[in-house]
N, C-alpha and C. Protein backbone atom coordinates (compact mmCIF):
# COMPACT_ATOMS: atom_id res chain seq x y z
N UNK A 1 10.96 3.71 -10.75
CA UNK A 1 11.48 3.91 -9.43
C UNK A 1 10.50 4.75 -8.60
N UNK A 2 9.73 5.66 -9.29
CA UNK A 2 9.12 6.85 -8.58
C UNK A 2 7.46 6.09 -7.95
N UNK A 3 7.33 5.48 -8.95
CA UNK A 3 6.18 4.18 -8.73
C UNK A 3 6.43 2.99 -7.37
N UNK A 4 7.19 2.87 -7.77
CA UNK A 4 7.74 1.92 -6.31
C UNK A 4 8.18 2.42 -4.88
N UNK A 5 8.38 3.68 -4.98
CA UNK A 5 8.91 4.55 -4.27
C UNK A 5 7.42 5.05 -3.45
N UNK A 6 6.30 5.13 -4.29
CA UNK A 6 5.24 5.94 -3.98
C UNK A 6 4.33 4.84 -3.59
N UNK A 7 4.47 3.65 -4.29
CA UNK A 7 3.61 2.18 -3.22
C UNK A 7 3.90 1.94 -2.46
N UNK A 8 5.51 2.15 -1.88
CA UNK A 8 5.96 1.68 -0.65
C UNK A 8 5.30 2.63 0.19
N UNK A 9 5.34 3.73 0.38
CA UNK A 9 4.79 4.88 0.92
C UNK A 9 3.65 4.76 1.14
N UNK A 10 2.54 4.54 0.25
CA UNK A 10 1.79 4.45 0.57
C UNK A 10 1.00 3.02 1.45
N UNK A 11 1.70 1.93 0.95
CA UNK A 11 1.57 1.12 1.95
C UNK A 11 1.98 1.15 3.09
N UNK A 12 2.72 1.51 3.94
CA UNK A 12 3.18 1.89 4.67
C UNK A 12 2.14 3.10 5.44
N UNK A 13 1.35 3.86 5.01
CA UNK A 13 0.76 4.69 5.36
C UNK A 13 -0.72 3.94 6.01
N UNK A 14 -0.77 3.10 4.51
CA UNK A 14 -1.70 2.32 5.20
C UNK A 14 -2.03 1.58 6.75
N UNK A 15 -0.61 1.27 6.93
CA UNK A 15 -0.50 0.01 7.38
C UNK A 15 -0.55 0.90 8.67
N UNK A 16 0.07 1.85 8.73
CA UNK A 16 -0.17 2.75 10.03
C UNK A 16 -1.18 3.55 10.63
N UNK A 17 -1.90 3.17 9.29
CA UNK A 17 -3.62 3.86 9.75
C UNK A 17 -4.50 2.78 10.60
N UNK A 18 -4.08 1.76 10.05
CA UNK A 18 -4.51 0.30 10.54
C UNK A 18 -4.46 0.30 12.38
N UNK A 19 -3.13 0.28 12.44
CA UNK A 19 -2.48 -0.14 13.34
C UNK A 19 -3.28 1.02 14.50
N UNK A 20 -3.19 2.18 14.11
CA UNK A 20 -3.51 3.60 14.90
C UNK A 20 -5.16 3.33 15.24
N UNK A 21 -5.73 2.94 14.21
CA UNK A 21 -7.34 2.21 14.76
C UNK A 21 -7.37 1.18 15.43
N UNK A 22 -6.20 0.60 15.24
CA UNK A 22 -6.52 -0.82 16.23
C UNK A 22 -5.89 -0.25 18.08
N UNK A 23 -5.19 0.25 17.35
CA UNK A 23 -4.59 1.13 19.19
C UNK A 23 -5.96 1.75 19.72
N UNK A 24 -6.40 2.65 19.00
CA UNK A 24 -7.80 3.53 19.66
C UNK A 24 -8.76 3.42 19.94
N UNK A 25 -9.22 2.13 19.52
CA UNK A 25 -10.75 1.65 19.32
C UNK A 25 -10.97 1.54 21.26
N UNK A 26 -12.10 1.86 21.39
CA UNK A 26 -12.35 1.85 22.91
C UNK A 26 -14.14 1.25 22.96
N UNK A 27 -14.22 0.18 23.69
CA UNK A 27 -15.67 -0.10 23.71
C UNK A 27 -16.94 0.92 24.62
N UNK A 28 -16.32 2.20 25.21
CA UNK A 28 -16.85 2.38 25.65
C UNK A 28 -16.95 4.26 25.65
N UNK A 29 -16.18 4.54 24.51
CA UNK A 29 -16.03 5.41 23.87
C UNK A 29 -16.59 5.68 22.10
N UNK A 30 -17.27 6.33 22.22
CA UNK A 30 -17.98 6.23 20.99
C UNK A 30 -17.34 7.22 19.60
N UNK A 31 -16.71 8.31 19.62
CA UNK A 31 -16.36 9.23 19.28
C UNK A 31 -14.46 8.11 19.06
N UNK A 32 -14.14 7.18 19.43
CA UNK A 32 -12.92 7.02 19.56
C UNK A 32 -13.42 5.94 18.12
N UNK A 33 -14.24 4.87 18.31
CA UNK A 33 -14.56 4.26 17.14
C UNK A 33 -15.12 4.81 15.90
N UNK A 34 -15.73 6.12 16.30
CA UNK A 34 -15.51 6.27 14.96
C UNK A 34 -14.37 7.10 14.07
N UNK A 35 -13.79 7.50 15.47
CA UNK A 35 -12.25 7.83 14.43
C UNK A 35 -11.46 6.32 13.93
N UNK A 36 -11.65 5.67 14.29
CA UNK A 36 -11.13 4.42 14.11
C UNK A 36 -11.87 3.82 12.66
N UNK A 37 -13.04 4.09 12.94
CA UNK A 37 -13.54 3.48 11.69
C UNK A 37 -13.49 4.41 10.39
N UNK A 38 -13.26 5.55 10.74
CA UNK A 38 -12.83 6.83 9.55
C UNK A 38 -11.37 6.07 9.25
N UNK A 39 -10.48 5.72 10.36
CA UNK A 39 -8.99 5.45 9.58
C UNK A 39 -9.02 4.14 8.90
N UNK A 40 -9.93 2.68 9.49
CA UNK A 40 -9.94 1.82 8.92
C UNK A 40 -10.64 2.34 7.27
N UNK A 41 -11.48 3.07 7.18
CA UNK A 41 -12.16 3.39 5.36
C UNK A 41 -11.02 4.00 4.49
N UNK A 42 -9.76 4.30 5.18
CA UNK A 42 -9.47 5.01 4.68
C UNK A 42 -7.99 4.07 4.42
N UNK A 43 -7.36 3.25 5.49
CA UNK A 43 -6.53 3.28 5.92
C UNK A 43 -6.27 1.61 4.54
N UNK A 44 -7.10 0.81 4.51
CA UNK A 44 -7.59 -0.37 3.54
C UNK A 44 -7.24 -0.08 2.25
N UNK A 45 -7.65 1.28 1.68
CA UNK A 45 -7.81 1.41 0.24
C UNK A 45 -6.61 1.86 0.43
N UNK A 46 -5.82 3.01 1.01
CA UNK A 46 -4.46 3.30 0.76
C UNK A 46 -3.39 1.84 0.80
N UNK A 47 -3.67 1.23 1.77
CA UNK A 47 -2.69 -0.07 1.75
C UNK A 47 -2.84 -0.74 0.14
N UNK A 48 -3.50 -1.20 0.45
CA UNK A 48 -3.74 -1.74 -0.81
C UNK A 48 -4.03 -1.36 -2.43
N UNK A 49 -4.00 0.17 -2.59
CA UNK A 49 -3.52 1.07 -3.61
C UNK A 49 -1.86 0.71 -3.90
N UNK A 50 -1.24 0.66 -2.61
CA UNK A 50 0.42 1.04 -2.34
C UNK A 50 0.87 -0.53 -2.87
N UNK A 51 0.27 -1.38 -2.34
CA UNK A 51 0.42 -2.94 -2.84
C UNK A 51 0.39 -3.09 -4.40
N UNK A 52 -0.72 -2.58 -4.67
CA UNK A 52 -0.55 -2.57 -6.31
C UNK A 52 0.32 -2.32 -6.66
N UNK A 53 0.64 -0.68 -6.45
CA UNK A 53 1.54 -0.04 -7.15
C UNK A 53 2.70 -0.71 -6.91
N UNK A 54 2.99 -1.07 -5.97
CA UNK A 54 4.23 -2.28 -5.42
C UNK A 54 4.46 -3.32 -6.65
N UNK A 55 3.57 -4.18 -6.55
CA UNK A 55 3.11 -5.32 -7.49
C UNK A 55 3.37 -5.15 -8.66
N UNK A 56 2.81 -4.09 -9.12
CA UNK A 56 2.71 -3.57 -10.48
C UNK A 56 4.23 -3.27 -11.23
N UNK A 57 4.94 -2.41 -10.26
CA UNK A 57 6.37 -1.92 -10.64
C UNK A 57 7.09 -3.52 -10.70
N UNK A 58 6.89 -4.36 -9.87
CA UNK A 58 8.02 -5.42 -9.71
C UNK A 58 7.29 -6.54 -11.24
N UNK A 59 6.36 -6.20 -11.38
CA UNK A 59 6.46 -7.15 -12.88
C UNK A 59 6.69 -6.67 -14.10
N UNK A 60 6.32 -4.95 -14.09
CA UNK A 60 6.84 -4.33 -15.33
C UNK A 60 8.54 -4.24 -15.31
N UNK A 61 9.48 -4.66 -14.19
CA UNK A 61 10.55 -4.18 -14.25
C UNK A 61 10.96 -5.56 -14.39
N UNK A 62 10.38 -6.63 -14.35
CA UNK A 62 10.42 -8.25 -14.39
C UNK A 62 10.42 -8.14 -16.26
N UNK A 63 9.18 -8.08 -16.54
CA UNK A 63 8.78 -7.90 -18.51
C UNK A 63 10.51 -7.22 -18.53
N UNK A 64 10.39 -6.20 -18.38
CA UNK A 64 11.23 -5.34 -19.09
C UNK A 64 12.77 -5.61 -19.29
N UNK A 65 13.14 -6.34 -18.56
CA UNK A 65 14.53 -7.27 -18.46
C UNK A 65 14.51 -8.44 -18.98
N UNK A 66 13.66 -8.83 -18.83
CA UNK A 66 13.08 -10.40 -19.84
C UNK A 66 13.07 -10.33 -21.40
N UNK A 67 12.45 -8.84 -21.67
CA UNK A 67 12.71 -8.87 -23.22
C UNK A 67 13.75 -7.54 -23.51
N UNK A 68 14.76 -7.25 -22.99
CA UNK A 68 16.16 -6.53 -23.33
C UNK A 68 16.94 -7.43 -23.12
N UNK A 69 16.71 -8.88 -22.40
CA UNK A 69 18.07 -9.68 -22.39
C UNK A 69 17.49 -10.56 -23.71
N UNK A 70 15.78 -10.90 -23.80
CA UNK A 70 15.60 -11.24 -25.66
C UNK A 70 16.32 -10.65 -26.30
N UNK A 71 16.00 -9.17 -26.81
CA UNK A 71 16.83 -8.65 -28.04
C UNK A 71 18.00 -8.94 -27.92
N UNK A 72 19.25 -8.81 -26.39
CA UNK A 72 20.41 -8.52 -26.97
C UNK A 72 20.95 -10.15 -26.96
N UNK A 73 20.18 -11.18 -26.56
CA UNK A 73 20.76 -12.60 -27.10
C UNK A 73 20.44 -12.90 -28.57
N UNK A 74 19.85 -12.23 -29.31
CA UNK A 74 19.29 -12.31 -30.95
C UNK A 74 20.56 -11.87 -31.65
């Protein structure tokens, strides 16, 4: 739960770092892209850290019901 709890989060964090660079980016402001491009380096690997961890929880909790309903049909 604490795993799934903490991918959502962090995707989510991601996704708002994203979004916050895509709001700021200014072609004619230089200092604005590169805050933008600090949140996009940053903003990518957290999303997609949070996705895993997402991913990850929903198939170990997939396995894990798959073989407790094995044993108790044996």
């Amino acid at each position: 739960m604490l795993i799934r709890n903490l991918g959502t989060v962090l995707l989510g964090l991601g996704f708002v770092m994203l979004a916050a660079a895509a709001l700021i980016r200014d072609p004619t402001a230089l200092d604005a892209n590169i805050g933008a491009g600090g949140l996009t380096l940053i903003g990518i690997p957290v999303g997609t850290l949070g996705l895993a961890l997402t991913i990850t929880h929903a198939v170990y909790m997939s396995v894990r019901r798959r073989r407790s309903a094995h044993t108790s049909a044996s």
